[in-house]
Protein backbone atom coordinates (compact mmCIF):
# COMPACT_ATOMS: atom_id res chain seq x y z
CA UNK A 1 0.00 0.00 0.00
CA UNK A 2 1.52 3.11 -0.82
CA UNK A 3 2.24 5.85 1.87
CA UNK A 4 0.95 8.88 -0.25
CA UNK A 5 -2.13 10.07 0.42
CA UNK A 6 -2.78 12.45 -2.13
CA UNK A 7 -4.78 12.07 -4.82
CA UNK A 8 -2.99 11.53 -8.05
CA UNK A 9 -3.09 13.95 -10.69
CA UNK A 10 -5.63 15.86 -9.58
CA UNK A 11 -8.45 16.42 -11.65
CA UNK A 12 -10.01 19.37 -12.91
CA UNK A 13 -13.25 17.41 -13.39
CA UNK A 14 -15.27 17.28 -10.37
CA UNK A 15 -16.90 13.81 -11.40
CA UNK A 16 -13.03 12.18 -11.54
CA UNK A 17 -12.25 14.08 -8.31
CA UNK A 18 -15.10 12.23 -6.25
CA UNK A 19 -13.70 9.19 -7.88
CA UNK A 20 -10.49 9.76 -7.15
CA UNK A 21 -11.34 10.66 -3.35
CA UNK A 22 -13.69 7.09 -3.48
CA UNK A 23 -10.16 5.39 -4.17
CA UNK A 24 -8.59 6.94 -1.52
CA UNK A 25 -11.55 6.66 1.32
CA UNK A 26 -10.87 2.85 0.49
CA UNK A 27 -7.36 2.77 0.98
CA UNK A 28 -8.02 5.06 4.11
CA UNK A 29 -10.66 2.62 5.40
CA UNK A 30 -7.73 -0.81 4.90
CA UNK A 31 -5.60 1.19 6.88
CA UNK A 32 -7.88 1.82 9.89
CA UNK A 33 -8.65 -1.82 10.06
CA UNK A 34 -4.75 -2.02 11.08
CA UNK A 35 -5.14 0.46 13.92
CA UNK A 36 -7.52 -1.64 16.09
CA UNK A 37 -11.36 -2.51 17.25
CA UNK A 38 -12.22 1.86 17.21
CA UNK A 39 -10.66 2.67 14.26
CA UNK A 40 -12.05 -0.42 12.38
CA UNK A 41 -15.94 0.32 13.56
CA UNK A 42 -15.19 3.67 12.60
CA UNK A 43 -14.16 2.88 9.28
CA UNK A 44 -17.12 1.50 7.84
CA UNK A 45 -18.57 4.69 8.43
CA UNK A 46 -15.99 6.45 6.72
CA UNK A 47 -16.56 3.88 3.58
CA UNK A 48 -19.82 4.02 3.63
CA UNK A 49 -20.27 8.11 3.27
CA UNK A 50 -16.95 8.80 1.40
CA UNK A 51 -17.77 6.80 -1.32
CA UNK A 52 -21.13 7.54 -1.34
CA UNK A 53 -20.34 11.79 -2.22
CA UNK A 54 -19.55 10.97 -5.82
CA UNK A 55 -22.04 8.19 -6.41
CA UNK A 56 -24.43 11.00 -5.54
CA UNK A 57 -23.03 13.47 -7.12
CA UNK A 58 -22.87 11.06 -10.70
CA UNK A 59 -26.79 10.31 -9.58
CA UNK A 60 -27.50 13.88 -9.63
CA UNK A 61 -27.02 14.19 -13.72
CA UNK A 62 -29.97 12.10 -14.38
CA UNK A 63 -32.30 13.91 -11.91
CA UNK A 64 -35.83 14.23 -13.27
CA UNK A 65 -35.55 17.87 -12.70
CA UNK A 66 -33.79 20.85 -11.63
CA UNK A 67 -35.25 20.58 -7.71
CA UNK A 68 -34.30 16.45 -8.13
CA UNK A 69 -31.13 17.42 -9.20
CA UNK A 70 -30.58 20.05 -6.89
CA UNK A 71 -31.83 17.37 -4.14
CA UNK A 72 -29.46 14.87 -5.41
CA UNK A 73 -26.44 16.90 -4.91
CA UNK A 74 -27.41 17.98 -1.41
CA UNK A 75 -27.31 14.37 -0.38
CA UNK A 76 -23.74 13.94 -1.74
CA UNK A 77 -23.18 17.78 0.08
CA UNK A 78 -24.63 16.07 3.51
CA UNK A 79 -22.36 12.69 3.00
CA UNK A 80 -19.01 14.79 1.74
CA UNK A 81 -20.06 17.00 5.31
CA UNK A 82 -20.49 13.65 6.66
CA UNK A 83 -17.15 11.97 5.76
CA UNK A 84 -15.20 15.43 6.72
CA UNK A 85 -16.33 15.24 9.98
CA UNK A 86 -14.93 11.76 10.78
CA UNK A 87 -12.12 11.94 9.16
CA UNK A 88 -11.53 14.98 11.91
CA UNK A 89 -12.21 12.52 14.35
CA UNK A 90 -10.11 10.37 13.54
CA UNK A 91 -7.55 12.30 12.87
CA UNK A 92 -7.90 13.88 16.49
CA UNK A 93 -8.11 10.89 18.09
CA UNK A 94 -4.95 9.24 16.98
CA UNK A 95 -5.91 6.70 14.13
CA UNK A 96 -5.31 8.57 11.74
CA UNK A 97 -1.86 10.61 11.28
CA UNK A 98 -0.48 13.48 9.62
CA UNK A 99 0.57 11.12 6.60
CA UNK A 100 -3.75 11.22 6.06
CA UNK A 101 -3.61 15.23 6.27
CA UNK A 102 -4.24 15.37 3.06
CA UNK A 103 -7.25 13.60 2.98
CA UNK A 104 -8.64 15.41 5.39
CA UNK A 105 -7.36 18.57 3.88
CA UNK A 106 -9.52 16.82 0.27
CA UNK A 107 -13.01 15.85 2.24
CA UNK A 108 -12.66 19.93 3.41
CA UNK A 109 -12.08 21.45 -0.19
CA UNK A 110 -14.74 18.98 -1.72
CA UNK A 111 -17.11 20.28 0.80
CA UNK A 112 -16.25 23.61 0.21
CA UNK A 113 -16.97 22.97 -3.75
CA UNK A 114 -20.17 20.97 -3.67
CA UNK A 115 -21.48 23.84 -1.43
CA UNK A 116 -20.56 26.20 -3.67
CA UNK A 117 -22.23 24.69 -6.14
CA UNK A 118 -25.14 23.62 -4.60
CA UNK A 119 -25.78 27.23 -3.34
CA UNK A 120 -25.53 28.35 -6.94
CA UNK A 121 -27.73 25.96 -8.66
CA UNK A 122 -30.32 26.97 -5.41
CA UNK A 123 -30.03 30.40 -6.30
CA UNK A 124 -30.32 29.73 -10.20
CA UNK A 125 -27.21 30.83 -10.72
């Protein structure tokens, strides 16, 4: 497993960014199950709403309207909020170390973007 926790070339395409991030959350989640019975039950959290932001986001493009597609990417707004938070957690809590910063720096940018354009597309922007 490697030790870099970026994400690889990132992408300027939001869609291969969530993807990306999806990759990562999974490599994220094998390494908690090495840092004992907390970290492990925590982890399937973590798996469960990390790689659920992009799945929503992707689920959001064939919305049966604006207000489902606006709904659509809230859900993947609430999991990426969701995911953020236990990563920070974790991260205070000891499982996780600074070598997973920069995950936890990516689950606070993505949130940052999926707000912004959630908050757009509600404002019919």
């Amino acid at each position: 497993m490697s030790d870099d926790w970026r994400l690889p070339n990132k992408p300027y395409d939001l869609r291969e960014g969530l993807f990306q991030y999806a990759c990562v959350i999974v490599r994220l989640v094998e390494f908690l199950h090495t840092r004992g019975p907390v970290a492990k039950a925590l982890s399937y959290q973590v798996l469960q709403c990390g790689t659920s932001v992009g799945s929503n986001y992707e689920e959001a493009d064939d919305g049966s309207s604006d207000c489902d597609k606006l709904a659509k990417r809230k859900i993947a707004l609430r999991e990426a909020k969701e995911t953020r938070y236990r990563l920070r957690v974790l991260r205070k809590c000891g499982y996780l170390t600074c070598d997973q910063d920069p995950v936890v720096k990516e689950s606070d940018e993505l949130v940052r973007i999926i707000a912004t354009i959630v908050s757009k597309q509600a404002n019919g922007k």
